[in-house]
N, C-alpha and C. Protein backbone atom coordinates (compact mmCIF):
# COMPACT_ATOMS: atom_id res chain seq x y z
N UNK A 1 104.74 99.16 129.38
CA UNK A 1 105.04 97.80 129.77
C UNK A 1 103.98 96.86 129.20
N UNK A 2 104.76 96.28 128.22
CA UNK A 2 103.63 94.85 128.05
C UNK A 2 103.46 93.61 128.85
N UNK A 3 102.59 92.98 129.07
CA UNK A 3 102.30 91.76 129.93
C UNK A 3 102.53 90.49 128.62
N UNK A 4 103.57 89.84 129.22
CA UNK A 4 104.12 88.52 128.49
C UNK A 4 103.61 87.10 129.37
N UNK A 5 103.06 86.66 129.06
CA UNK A 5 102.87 85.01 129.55
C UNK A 5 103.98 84.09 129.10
N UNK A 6 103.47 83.18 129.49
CA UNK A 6 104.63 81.77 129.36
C UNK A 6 105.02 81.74 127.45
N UNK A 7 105.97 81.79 127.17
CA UNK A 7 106.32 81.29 125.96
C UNK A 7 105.61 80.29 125.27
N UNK A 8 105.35 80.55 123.75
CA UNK A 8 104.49 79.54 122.96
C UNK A 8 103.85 78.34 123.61
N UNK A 9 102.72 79.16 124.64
CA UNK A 9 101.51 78.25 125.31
C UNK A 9 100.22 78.67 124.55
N UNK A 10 100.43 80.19 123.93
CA UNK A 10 98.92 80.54 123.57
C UNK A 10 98.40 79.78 122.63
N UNK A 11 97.34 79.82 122.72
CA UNK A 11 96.42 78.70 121.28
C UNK A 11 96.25 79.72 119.76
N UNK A 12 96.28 80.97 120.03
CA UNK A 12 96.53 82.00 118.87
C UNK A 12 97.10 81.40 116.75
N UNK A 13 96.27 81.16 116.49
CA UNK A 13 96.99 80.69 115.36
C UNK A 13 96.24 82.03 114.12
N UNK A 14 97.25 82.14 113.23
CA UNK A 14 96.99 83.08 112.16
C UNK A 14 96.93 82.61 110.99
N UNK A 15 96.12 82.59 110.14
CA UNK A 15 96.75 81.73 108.63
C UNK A 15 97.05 83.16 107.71
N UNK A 16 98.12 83.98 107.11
CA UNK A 16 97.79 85.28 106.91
C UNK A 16 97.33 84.84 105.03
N UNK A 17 97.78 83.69 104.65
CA UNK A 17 97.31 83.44 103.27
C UNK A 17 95.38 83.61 103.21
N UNK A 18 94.94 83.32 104.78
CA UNK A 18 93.17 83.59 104.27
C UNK A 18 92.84 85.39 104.52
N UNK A 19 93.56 86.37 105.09
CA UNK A 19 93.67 87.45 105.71
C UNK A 19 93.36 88.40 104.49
N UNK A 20 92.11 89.16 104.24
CA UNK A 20 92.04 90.00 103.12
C UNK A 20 92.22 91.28 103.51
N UNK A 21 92.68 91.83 104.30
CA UNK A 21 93.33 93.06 104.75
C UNK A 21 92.49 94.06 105.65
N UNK A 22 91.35 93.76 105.91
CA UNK A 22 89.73 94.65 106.40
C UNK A 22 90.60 95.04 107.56
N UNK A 23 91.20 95.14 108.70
CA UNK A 23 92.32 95.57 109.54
C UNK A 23 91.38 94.90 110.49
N UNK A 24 90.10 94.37 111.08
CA UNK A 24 89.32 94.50 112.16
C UNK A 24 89.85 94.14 113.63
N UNK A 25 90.73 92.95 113.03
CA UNK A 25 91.60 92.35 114.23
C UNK A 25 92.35 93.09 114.43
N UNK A 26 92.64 94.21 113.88
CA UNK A 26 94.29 95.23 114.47
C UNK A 26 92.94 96.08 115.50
N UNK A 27 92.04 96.48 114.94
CA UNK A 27 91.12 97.39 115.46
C UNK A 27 91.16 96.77 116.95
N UNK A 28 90.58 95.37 116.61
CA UNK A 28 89.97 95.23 118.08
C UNK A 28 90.80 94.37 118.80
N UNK A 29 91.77 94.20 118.97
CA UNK A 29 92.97 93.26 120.21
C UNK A 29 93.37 94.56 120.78
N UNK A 30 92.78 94.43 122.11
CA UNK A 30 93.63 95.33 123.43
C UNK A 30 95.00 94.89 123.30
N UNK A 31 95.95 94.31 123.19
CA UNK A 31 97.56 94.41 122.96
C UNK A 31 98.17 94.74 121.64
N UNK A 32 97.05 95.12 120.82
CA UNK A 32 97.77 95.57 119.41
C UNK A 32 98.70 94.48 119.02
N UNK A 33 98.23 92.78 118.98
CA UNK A 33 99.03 91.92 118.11
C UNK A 33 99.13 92.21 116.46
N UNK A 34 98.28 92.79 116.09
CA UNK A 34 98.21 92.72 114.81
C UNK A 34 98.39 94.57 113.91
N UNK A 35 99.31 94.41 113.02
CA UNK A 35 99.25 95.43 112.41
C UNK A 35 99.19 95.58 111.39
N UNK A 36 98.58 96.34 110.12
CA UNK A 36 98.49 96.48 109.15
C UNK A 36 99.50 96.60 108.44
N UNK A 37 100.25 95.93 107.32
CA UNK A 37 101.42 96.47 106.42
C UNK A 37 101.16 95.72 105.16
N UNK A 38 101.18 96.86 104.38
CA UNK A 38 100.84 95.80 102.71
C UNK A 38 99.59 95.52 102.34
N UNK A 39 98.81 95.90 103.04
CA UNK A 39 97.38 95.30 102.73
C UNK A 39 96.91 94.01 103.51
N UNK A 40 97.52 93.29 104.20
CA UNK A 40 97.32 92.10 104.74
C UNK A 40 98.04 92.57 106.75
N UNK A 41 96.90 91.93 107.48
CA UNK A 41 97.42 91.96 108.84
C UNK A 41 98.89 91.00 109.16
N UNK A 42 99.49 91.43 110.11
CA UNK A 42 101.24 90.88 110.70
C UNK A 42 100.80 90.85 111.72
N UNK A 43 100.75 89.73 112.63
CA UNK A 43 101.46 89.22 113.83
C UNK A 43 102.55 90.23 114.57
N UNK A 44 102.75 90.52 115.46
CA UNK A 44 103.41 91.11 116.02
C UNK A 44 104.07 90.23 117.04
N UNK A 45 104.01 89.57 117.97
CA UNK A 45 103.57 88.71 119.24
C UNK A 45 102.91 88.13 119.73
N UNK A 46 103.08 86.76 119.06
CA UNK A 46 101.89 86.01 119.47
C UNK A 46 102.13 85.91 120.97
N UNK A 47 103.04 85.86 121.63
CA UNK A 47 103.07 85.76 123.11
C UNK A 47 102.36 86.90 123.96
N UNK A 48 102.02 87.52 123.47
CA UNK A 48 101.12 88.95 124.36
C UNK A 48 100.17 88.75 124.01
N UNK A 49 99.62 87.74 123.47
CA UNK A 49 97.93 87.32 123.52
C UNK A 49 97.23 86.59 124.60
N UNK A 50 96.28 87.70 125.11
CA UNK A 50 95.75 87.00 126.38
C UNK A 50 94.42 86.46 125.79
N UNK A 51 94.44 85.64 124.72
CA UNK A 51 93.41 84.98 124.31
C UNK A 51 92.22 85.26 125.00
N UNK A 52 91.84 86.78 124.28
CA UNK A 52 90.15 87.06 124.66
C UNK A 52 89.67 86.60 123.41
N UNK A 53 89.67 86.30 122.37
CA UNK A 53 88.77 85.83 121.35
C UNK A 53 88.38 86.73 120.26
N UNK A 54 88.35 88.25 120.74
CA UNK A 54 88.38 89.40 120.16
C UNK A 54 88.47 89.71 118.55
N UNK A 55 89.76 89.05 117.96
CA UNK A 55 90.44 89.22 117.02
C UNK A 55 89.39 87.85 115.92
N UNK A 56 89.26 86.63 116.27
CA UNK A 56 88.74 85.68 116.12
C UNK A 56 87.20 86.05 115.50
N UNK A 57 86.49 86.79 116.44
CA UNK A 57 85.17 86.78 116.64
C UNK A 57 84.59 88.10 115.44
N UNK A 58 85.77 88.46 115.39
CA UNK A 58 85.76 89.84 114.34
C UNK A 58 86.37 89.20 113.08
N UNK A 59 87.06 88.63 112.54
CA UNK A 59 87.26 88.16 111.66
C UNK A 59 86.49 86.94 110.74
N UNK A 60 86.07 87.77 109.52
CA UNK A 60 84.87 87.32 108.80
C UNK A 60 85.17 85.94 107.68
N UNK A 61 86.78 86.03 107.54
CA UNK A 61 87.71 85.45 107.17
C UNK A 61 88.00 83.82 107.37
N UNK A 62 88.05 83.57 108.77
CA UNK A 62 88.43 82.48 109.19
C UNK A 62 90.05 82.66 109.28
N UNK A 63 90.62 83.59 109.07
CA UNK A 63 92.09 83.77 109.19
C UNK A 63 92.72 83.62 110.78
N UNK A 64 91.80 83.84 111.57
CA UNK A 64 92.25 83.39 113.27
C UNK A 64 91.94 82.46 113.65
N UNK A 65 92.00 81.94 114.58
CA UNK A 65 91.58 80.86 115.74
C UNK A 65 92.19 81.31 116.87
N UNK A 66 91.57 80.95 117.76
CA UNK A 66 92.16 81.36 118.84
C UNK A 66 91.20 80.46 120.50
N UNK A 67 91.67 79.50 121.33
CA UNK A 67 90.47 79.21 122.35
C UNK A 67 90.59 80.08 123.31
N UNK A 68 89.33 81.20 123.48
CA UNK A 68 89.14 82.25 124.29
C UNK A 68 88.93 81.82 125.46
N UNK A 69 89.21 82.58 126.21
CA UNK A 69 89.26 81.85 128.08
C UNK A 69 88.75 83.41 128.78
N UNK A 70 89.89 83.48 130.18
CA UNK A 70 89.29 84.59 131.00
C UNK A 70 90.00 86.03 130.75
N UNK A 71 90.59 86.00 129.07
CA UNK A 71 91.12 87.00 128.65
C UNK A 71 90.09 87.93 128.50
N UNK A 72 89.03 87.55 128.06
CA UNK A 72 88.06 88.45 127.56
C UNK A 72 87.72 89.69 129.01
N UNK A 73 87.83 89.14 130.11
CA UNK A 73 87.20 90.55 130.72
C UNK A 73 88.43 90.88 130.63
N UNK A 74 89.39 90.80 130.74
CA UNK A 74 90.69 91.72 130.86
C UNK A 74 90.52 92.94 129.38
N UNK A 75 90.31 92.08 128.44
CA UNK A 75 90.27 92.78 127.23
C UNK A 75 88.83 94.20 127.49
N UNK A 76 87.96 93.51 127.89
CA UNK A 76 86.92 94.44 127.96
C UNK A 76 87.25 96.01 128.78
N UNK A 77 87.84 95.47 129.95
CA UNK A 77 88.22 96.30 131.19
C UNK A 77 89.69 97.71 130.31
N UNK A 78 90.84 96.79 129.84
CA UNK A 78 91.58 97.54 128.92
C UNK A 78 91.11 98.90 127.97
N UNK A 79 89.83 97.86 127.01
CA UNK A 79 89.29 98.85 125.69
C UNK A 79 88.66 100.09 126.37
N UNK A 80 88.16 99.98 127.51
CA UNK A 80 87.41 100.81 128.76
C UNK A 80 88.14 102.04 129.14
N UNK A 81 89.21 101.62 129.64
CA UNK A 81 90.12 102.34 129.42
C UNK A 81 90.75 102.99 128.49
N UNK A 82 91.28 102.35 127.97
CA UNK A 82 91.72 103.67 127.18
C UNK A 82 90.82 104.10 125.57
N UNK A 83 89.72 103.70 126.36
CA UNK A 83 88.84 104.48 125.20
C UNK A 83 88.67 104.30 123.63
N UNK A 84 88.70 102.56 123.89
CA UNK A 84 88.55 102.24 122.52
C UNK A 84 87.38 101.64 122.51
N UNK A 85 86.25 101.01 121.48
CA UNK A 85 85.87 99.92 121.20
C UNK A 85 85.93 98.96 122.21
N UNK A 86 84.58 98.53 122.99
CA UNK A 86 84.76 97.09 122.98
C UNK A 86 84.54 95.89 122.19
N UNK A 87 85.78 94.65 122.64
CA UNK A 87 85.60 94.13 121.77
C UNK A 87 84.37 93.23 121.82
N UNK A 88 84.08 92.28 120.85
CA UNK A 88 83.44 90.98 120.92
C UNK A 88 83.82 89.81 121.40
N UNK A 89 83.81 89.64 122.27
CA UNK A 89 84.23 88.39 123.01
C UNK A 89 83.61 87.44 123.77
N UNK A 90 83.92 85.90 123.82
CA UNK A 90 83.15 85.45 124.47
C UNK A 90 83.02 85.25 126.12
């Protein structure tokens, strides 16, 4: 089960033309928005972004933006779980 918020409220923006393919943002978003195909990261859902900043803060690019809020402990608490990486967040 994924957790969906309100329809196109998130602040999440992608530019994938600056995106040089390093995957970091697929690595580190607890909802797996982003996936690798082609060499360049895809969007999956921007609506399952609980804007922890994660993806943003890892990207060396400038290819995200995103205004991080009280996603980040959720994100932290998630990666904890199931045993990934935490991310960088603010």
């Amino acid at each position: 089960m994924s957790l969906r918020y309100l329809e196109n409220v998130v602040t999440l923006e992608y530019a994938p033309e600056k995106c040089t393919g390093c995957g970091k943002c697929a690595e580190v978003c607890p909802h797996a928005l982003f996936v690798m195909e082609e060499r360049k990261a895809r969007l999956t859902d921007r609506d399952l972004c609980i804007e922890c900043g994660a993806c943003m803060r890892n990207c060396a690019f400038d290819a995200i933006k995103v205004r991080p809020g009280v996603g980040c402990a959720y994100a932290l608490m998630i990666s904890a779980l199931r045993g990934r990486p935490a991310p960088i967040c603010e």
